[in-house]
N, C-alpha and C. Protein backbone atom coordinates (compact mmCIF):
# COMPACT_ATOMS: atom_id res chain seq x y z
N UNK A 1 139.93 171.93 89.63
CA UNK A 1 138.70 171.38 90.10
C UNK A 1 138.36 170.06 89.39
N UNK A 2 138.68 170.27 88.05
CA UNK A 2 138.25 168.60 87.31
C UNK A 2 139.40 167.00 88.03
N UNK A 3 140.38 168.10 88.68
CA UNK A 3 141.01 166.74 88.63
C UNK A 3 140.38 166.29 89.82
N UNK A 4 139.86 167.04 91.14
CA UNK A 4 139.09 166.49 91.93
C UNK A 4 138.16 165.73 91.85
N UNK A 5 137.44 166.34 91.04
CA UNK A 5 136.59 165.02 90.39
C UNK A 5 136.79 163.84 89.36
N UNK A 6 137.95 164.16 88.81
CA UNK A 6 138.38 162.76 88.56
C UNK A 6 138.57 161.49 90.26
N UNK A 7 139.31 162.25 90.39
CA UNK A 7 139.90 161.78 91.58
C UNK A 7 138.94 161.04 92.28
N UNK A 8 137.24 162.02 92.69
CA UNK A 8 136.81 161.05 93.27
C UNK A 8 135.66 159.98 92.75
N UNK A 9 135.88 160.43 91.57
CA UNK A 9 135.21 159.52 90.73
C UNK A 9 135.75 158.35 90.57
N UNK A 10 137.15 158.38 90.70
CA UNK A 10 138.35 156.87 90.97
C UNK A 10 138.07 156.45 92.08
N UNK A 11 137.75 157.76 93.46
CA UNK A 11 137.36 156.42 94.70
C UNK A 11 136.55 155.94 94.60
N UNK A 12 135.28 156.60 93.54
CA UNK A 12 134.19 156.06 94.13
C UNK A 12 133.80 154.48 92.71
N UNK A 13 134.99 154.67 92.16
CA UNK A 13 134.85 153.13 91.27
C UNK A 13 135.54 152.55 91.59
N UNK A 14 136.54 152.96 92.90
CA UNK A 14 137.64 151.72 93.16
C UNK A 14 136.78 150.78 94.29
N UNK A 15 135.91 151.83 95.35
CA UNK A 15 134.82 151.24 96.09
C UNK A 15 133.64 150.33 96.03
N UNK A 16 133.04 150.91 94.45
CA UNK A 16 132.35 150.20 93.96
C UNK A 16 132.81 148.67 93.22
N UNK A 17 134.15 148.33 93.14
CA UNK A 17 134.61 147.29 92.87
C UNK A 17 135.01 146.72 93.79
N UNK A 18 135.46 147.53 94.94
CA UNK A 18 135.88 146.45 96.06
C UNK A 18 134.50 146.18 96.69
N UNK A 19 133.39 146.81 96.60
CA UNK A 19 131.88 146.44 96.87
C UNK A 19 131.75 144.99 96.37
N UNK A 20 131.44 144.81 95.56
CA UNK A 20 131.20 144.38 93.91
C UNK A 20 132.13 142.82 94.61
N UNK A 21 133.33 142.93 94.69
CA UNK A 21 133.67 141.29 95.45
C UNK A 21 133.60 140.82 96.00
N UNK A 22 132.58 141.77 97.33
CA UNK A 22 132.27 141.21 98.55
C UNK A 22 130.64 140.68 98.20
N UNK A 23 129.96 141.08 97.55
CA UNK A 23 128.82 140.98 96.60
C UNK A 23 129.23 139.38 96.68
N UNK A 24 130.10 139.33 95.48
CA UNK A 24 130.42 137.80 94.53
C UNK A 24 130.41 136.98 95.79
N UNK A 25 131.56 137.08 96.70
CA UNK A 25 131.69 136.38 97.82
C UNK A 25 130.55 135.99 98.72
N UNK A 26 129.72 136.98 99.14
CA UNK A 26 128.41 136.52 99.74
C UNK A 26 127.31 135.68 99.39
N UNK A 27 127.22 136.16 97.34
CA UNK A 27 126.45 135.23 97.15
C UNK A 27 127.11 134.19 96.89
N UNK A 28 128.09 133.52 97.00
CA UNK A 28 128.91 131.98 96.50
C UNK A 28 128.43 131.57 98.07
N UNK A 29 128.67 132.02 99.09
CA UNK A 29 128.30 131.34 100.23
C UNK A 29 126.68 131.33 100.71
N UNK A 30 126.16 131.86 100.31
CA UNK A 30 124.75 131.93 100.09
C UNK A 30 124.61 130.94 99.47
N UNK A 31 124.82 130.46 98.10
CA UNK A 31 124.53 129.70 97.41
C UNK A 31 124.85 128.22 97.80
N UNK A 32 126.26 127.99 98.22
CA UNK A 32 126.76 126.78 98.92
C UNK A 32 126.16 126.60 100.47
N UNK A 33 125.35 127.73 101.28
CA UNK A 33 124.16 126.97 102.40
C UNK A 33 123.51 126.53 101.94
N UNK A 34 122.71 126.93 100.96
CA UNK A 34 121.67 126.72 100.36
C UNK A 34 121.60 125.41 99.72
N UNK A 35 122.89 124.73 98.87
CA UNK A 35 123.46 123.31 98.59
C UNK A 35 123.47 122.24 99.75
N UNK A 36 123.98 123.19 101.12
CA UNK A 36 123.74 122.38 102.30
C UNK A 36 122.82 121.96 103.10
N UNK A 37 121.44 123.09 102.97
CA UNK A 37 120.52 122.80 103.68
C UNK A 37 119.58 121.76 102.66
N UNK A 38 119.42 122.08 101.32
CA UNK A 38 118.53 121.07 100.24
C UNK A 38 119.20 119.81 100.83
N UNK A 39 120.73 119.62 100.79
CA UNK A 39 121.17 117.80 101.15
C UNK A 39 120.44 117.32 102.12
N UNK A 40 120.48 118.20 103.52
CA UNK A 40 120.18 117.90 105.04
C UNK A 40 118.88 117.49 104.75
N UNK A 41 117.90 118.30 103.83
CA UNK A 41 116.48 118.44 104.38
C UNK A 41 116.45 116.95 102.96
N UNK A 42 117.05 116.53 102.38
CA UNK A 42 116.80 115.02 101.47
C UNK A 42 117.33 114.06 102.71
N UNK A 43 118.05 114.36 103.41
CA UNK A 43 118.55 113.00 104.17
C UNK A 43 117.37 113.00 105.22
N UNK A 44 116.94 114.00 105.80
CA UNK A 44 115.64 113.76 106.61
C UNK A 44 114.38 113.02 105.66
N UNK A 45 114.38 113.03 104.46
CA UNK A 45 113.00 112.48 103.69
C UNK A 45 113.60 110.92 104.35
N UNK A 46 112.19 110.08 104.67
CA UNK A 46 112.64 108.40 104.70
C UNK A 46 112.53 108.20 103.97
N UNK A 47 113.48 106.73 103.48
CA UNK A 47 113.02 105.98 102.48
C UNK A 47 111.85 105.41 102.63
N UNK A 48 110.84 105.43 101.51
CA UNK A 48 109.83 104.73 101.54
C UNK A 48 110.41 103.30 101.41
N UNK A 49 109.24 102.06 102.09
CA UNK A 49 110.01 100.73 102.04
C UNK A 49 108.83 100.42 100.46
N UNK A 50 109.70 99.81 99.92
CA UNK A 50 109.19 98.76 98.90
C UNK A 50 107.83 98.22 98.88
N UNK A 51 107.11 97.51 98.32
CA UNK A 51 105.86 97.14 98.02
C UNK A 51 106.04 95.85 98.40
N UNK A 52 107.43 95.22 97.91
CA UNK A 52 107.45 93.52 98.07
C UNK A 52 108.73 94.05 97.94
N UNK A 53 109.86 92.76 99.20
CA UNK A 53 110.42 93.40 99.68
C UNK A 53 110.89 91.72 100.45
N UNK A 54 112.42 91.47 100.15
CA UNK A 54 112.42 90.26 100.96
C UNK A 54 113.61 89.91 101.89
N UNK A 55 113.97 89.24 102.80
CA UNK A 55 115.05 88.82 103.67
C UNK A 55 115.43 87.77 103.68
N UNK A 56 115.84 86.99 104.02
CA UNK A 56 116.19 85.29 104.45
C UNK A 56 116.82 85.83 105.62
N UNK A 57 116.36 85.24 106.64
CA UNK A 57 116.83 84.53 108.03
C UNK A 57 117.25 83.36 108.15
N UNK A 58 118.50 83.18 109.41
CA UNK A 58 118.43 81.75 109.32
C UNK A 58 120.20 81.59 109.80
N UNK A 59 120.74 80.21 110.40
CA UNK A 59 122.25 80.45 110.23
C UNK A 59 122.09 79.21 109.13
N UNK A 60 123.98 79.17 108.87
CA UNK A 60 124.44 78.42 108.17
C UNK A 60 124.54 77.09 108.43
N UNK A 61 124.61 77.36 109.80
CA UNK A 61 124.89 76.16 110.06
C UNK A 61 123.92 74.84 110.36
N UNK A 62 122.74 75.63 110.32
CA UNK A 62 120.93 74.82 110.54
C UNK A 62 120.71 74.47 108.88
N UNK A 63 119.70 74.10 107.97
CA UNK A 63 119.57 73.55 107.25
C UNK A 63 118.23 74.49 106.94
N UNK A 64 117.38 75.08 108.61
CA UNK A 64 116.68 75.87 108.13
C UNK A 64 116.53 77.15 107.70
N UNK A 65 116.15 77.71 107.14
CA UNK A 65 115.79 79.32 106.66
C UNK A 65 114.14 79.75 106.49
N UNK A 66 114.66 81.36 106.54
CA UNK A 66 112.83 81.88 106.41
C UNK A 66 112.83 82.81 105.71
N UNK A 67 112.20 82.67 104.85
CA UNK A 67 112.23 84.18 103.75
C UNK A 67 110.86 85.00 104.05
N UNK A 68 111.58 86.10 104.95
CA UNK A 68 110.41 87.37 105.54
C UNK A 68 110.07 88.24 104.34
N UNK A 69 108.79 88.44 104.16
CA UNK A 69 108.22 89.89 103.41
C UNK A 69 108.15 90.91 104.20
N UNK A 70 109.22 91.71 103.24
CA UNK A 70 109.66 92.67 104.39
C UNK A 70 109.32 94.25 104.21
N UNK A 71 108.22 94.12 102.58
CA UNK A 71 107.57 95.36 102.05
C UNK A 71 106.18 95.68 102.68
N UNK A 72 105.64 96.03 102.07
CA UNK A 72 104.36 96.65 102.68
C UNK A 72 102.45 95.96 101.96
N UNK A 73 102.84 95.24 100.85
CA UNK A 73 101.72 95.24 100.44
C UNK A 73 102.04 93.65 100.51
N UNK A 74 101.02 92.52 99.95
CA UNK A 74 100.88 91.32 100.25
C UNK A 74 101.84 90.98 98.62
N UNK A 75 102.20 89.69 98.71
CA UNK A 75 103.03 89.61 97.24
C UNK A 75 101.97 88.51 96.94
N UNK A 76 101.65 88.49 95.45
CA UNK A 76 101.06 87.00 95.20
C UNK A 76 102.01 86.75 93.89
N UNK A 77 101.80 85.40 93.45
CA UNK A 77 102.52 84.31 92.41
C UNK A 77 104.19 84.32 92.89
N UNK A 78 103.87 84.54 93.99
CA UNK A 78 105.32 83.99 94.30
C UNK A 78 106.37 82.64 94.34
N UNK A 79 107.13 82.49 93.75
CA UNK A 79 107.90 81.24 92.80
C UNK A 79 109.12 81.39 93.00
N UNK A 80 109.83 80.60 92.68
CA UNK A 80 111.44 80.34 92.90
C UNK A 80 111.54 80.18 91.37
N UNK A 81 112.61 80.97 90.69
CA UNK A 81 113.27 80.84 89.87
C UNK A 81 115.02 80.19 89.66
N UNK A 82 115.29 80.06 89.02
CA UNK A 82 116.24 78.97 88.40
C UNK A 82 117.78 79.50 87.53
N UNK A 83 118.65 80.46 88.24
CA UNK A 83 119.24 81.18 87.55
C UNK A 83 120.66 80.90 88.34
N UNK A 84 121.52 80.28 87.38
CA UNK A 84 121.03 79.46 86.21
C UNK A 84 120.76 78.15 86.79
N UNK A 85 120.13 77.10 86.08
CA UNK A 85 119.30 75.93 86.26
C UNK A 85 120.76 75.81 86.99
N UNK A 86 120.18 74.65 89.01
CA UNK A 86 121.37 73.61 89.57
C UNK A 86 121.49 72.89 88.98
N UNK A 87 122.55 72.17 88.68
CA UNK A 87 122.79 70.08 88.59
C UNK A 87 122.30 69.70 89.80
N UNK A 88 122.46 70.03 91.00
CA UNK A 88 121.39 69.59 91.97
C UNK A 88 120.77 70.76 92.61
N UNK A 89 119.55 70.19 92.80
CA UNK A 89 118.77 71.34 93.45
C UNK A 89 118.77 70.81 95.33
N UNK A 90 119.60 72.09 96.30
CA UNK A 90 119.43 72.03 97.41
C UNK A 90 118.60 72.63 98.38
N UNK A 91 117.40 73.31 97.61
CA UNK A 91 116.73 74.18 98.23
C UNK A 91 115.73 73.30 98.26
N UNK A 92 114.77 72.99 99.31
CA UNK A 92 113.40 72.77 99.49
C UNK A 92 112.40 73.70 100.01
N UNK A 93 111.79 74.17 98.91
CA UNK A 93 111.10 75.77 98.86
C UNK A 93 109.81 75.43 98.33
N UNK A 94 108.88 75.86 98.94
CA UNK A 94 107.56 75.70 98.59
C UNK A 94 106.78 76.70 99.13
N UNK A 95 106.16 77.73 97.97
CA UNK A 95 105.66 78.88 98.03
C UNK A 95 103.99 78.64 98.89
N UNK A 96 103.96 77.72 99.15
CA UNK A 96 102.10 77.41 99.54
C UNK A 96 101.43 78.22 98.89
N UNK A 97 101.08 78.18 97.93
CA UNK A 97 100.40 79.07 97.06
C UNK A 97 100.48 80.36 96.38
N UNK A 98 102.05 80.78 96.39
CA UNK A 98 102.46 82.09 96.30
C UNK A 98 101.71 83.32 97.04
N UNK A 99 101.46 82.97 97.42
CA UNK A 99 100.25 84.69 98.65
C UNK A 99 101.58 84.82 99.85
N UNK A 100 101.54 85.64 100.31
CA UNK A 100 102.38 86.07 101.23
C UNK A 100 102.31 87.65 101.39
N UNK A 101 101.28 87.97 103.35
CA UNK A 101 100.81 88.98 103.44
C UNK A 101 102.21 90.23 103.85
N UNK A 102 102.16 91.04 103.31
CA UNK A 102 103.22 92.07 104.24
C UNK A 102 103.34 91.46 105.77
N UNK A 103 104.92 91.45 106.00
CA UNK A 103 105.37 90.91 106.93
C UNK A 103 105.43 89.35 107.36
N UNK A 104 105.11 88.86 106.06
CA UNK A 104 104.63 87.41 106.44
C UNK A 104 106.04 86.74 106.30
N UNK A 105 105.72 85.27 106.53
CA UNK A 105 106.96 84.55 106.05
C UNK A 105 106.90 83.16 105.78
N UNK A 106 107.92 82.21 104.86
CA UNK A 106 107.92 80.99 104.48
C UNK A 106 109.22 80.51 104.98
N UNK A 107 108.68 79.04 105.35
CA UNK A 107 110.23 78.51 105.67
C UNK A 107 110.66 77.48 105.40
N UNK A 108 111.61 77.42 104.54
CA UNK A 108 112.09 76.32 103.62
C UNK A 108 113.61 76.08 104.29
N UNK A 109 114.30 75.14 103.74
CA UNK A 109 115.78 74.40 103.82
C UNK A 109 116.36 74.32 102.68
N UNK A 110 117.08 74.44 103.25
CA UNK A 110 118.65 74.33 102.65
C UNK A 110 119.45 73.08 102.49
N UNK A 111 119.22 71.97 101.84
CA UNK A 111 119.46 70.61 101.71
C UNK A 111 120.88 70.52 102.06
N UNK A 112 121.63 69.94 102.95
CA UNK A 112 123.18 69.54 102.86
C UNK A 112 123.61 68.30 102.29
N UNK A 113 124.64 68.22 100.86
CA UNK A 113 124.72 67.10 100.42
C UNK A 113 126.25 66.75 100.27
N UNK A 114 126.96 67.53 101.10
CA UNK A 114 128.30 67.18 101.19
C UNK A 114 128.81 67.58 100.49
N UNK A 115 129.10 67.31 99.03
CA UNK A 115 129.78 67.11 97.70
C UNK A 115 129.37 68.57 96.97
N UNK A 116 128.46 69.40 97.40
CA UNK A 116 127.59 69.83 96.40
C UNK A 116 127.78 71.59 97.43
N UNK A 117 127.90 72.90 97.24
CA UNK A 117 127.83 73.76 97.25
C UNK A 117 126.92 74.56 97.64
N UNK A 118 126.31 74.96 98.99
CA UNK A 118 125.51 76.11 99.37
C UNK A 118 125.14 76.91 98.61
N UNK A 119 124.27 77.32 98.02
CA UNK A 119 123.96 78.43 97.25
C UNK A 119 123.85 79.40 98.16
N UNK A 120 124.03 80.52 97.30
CA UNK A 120 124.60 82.45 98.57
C UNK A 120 123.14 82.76 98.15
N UNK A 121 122.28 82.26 97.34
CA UNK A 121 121.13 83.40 97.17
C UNK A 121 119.86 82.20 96.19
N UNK A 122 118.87 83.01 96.75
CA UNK A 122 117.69 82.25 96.07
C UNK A 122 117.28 83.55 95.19
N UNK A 123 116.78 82.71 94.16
CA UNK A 123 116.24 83.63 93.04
C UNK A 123 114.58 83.26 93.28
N UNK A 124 113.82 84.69 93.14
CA UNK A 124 112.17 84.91 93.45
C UNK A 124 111.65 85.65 92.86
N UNK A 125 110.47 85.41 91.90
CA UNK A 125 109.80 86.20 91.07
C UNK A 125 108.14 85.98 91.68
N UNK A 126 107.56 87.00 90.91
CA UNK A 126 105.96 87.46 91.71
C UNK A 126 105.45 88.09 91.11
N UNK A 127 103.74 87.86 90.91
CA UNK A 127 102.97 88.75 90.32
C UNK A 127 103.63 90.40 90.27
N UNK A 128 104.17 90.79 89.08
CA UNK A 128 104.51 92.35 88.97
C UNK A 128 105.98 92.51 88.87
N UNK A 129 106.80 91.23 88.99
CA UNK A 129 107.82 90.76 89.09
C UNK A 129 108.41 89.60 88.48
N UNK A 130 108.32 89.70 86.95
CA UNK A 130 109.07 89.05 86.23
C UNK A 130 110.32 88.61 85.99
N UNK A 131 111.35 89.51 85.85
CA UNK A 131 112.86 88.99 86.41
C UNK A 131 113.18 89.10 87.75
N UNK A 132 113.73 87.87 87.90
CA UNK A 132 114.10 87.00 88.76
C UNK A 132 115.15 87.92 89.80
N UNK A 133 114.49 88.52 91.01
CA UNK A 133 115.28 89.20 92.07
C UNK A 133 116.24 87.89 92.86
N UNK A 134 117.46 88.55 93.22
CA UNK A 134 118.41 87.39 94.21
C UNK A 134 118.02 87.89 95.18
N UNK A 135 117.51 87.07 96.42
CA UNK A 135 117.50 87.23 97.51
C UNK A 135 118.86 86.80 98.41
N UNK A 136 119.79 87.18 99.28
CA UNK A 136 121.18 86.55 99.56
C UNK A 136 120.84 85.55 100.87
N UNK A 137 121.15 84.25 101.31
CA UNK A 137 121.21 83.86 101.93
C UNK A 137 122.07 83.74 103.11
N UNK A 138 121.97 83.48 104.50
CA UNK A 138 122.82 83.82 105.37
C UNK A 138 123.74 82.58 104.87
């Protein structure tokens, strides 16, 4: 009689272990939806846009450009910075007073002097904005 109950005391721990991995297994895939649905439901969050926030429009081949505010709140002390200082300066940029409302825009040139190199990007700093962001030019 004892060995019967050995016996099924062996099925019933060989069961409980083959239980026991289907356990492990369920929760690893439980756990990896759960990895999948947190990603999905971050890629649905939008990005919030920026506060100040900028573009250049414009082709290459015109002389003109427009640098759009392309954040949400108005930018003021807006300035052209100098990084690093040109030997010639080809930009003719003039902030009209640094104010510039969300969505607004300024439009300056791009000087052509033959001899002398397009710059890829204007550098712009602003109230709240001390180092000098590159804006890229078309």
């Amino acid at each position: 009689m004892e060995i019967y109950i050995s016996a099924a005391s062996a099925v019933v721990a060989v069961g409980a272990f083959i239980l026991s991995g289907y356990a492990i297994q369920y929760a690893r895939r439980s756990a990896e939806a759960s990895e999948r649905q947190a990603a999905a439901a971050e890629l649905m969050v939008p990005v919030p846009t920026p506060p100040v926030s900028w573009k250049v429009t414009g082709s290459q081949g015109s002389q003109g450009r427009t640098l759009r505010h392309t954040g949400t709140e108005t930018a003021t002390g807006l300035r052209r910075a100098f990084v690093p200082p040109p030997d010639v300066d080809v930009i003719d940029f003039d902030p009209r007073g640094g104010t510039v409302i969300a969505e607004g825009s300024i439009d300056f040139k791009v000087l052509d002097f033959g001899e002398h190199t397009t710059p890829c990007e204007i550098f712009l700093t602003w109230d709240g904005q001390e180092e000098p962001v590159a804006v890229p030019l078309p």
